[in-house]
Protein backbone atom coordinates (compact mmCIF):
# COMPACT_ATOMS: atom_id res chain seq x y z
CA UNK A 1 0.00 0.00 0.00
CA UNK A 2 0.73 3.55 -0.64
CA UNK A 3 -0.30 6.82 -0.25
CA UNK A 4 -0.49 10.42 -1.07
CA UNK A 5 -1.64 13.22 0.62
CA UNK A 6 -3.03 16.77 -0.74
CA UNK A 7 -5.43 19.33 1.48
CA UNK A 8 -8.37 21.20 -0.04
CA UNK A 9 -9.50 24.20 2.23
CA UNK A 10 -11.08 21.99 5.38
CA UNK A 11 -10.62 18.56 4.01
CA UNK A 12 -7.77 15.99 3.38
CA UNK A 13 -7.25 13.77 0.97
CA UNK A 14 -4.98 10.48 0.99
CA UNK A 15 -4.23 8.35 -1.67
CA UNK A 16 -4.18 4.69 -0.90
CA UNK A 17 -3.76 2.06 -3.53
CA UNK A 18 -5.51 -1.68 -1.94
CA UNK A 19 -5.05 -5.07 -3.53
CA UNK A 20 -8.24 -6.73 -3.01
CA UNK A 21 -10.77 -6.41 -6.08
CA UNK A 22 -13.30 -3.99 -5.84
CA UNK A 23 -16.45 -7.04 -5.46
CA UNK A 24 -18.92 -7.91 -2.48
CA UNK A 25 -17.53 -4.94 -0.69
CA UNK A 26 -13.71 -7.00 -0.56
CA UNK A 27 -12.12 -3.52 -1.49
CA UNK A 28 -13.75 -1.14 1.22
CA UNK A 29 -13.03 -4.04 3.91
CA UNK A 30 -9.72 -3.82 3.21
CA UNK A 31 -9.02 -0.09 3.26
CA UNK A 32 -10.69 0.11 6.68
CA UNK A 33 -8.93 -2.73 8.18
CA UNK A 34 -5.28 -1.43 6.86
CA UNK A 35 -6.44 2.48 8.37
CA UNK A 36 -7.71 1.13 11.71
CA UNK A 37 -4.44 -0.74 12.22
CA UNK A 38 -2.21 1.99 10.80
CA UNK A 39 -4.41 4.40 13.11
CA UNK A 40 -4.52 2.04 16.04
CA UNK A 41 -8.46 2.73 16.21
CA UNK A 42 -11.59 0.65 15.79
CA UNK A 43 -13.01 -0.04 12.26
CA UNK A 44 -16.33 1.33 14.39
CA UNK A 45 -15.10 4.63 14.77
CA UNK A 46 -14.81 5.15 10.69
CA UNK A 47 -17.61 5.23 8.20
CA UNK A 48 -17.11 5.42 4.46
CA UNK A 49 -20.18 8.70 3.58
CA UNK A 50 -19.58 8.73 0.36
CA UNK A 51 -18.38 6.40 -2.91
CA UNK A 52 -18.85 2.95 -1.14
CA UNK A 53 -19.32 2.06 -4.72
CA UNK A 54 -16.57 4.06 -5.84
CA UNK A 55 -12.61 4.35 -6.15
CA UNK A 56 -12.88 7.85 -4.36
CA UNK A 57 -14.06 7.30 -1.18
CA UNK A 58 -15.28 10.15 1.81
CA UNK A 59 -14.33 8.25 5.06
CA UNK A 60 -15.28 9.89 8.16
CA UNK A 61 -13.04 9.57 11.19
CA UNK A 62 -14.64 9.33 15.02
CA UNK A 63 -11.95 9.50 17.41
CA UNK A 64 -10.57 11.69 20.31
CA UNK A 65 -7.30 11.21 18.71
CA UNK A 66 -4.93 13.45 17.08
CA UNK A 67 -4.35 11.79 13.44
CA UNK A 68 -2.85 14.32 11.81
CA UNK A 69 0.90 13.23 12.46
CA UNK A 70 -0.42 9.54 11.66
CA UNK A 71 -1.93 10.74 8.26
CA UNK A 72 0.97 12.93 7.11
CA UNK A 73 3.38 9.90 7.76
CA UNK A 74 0.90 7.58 5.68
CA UNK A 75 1.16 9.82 3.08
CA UNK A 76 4.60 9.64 3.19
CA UNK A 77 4.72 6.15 2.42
């Protein structure tokens, strides 16, 4: 996996390339189980909004938690 980062006024936006194909949902399952370990957080506390059927994805993020180091260092690969 890799990924690139880019901001757009309030909102970020990472890049993140899965290997699973995009059928039955195998895709989506993926991404969230590769950000809640990366993010040490529960696959509860995220929620894709937007483009579950999609390659561009909106995935909201619950937590108490500062990610912002976390994301920036994903981003860096």
């Amino acid at each position: 996996m890799c990924g690139t980062i880019s901001n757009s006024q309030s909102e970020t936006f990472i890049k993140i390339n899965v290997i699973s194909v995009p059928e039955k949902g195998k895709a989506n399952k993926e991404l969230l189980e590769f950000l809640s370990k990366y993010l040490k957080i529960s696959k509860t506390s995220m929620e894709i909004i937007s483009g579950e059927l999609d390659r561009w994805k909106k995935i909201v993020i619950k937590t108490d938690n500062d990610l912002t180091d976390k994301l920036s260092k994903l981003a860096e690969g």
